[in-house]
Protein backbone atom coordinates (compact mmCIF):
# COMPACT_ATOMS: atom_id res chain seq x y z
CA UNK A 1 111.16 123.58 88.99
CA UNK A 2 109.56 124.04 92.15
CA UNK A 3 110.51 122.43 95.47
CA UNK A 4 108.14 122.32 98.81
CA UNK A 5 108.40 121.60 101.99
CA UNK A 6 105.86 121.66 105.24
CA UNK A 7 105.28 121.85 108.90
CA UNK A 8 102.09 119.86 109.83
CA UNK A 9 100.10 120.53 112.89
CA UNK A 10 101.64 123.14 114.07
CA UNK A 11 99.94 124.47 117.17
CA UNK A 12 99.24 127.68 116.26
CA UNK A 13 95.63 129.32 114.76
CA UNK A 14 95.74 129.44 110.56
CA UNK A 15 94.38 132.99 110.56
CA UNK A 16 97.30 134.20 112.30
CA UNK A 17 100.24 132.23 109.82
CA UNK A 18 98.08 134.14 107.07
CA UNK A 19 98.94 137.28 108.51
CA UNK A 20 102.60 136.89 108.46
CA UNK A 21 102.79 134.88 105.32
CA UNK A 22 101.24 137.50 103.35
CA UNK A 23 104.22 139.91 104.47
CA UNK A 24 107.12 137.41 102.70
CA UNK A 25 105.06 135.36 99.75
CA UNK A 26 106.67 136.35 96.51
CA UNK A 27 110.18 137.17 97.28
CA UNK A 28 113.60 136.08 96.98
CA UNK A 29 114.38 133.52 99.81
CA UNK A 30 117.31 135.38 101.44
CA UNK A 31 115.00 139.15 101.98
CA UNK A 32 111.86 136.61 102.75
CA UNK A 33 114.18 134.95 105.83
CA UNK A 34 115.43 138.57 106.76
CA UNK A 35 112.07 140.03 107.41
CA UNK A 36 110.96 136.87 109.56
CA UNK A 37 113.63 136.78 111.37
CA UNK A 38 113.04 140.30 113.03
CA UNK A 39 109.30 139.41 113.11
CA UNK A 40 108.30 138.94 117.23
CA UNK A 41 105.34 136.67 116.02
CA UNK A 42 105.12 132.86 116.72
CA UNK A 43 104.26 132.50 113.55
CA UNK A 44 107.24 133.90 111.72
CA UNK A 45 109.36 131.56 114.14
CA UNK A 46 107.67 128.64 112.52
CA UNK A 47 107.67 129.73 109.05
CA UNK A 48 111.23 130.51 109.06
CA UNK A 49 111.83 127.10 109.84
CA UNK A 50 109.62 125.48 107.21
CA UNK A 51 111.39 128.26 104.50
CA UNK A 52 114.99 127.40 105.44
CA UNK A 53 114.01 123.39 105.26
CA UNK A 54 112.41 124.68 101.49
CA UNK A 55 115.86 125.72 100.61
CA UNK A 56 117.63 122.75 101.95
CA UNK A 57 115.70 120.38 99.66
CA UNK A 58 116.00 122.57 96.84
CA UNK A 59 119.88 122.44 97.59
CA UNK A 60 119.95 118.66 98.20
CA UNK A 61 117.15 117.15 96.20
CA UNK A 62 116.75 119.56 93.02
CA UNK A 63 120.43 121.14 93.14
CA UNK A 64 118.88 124.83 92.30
CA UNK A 65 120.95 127.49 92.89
CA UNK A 66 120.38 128.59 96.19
CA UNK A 67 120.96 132.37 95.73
CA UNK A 68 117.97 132.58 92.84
CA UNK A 69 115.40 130.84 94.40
CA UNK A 70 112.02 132.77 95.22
CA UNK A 71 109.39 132.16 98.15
CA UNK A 72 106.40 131.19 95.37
CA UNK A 73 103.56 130.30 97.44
CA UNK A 74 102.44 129.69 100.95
CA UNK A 75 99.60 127.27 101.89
CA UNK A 76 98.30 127.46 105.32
CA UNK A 77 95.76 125.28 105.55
CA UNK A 78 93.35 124.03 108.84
CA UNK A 79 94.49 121.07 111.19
CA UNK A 80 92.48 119.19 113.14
CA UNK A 81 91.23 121.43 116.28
CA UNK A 82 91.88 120.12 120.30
CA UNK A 83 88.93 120.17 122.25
CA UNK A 84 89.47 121.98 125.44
CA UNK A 85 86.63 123.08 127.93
CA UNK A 86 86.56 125.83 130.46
CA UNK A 87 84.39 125.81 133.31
CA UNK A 88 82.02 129.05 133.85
CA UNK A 89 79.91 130.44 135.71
CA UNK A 90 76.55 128.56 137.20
CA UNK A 91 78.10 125.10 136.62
CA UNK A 92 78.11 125.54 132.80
CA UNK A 93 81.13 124.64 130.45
CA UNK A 94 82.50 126.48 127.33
CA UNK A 95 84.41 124.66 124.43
CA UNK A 96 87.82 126.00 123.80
CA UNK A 97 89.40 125.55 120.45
CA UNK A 98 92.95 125.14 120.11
CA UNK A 99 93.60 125.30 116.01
CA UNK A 100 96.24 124.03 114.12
CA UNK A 101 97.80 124.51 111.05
CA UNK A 102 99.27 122.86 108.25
CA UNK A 103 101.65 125.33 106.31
CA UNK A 104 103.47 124.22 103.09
CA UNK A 105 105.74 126.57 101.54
CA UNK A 106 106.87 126.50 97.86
CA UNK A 107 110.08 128.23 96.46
CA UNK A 108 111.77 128.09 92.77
CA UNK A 109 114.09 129.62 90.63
CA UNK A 110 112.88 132.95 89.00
CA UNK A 111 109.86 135.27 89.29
CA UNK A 112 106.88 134.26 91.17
């Protein structure tokens, strides 16, 4: 059984979640919070977060064992983007994005 849980528009660029998710997807939840936790990204901040809340409703909701569960998957997928402008040179305007991300991360009992 598989539980998820996920942090929605987060203010932080997709690309860069990818990047650190890619380091922890696949292994067992307690090596998976180790590594992010000496990570000095933003990123692995957040995703620690989202993991640990994982765990918490695979404890409470599913009643896995805690010690066997596995970081499955990690979806990071595109928020909606704030519109920002920054004023350049000659009078003229450039559009800033600033992305967000919606990250959902899956963990279950077993291999992934």
């Amino acid at each position: 059984m598989d539980v998820k849980a996920s942090g929605k528009y987060m203010r932080i660029s997709p690309q860069k979640v990818r990047k650190i998710a890619g380091a922890v997807k696949g292994k067992p939840v307690e090596s998976g919070l180790n590594v992010l936790k000496f990570m000095p990204q933003k990123a692995a901040g957040m995703l620690e977060k989202i993991v640990r809340s994982a765990v918490a409703n695979a404890d409470h909701n599913a009643e896995l064992d805690v010690d066997a569960l596995v970081i499955k998957n990690i979806i990071v997928n595109e928020g909606p983007m704030l519109k920002r402008f920054r004023p350049r040179a000659r009078g003229r305007a450039t559009r800033i994005l600033k992305r967000t991300s919606h990250i959902t991360v899956i963990v279950g009992e077993g291999s992934a």
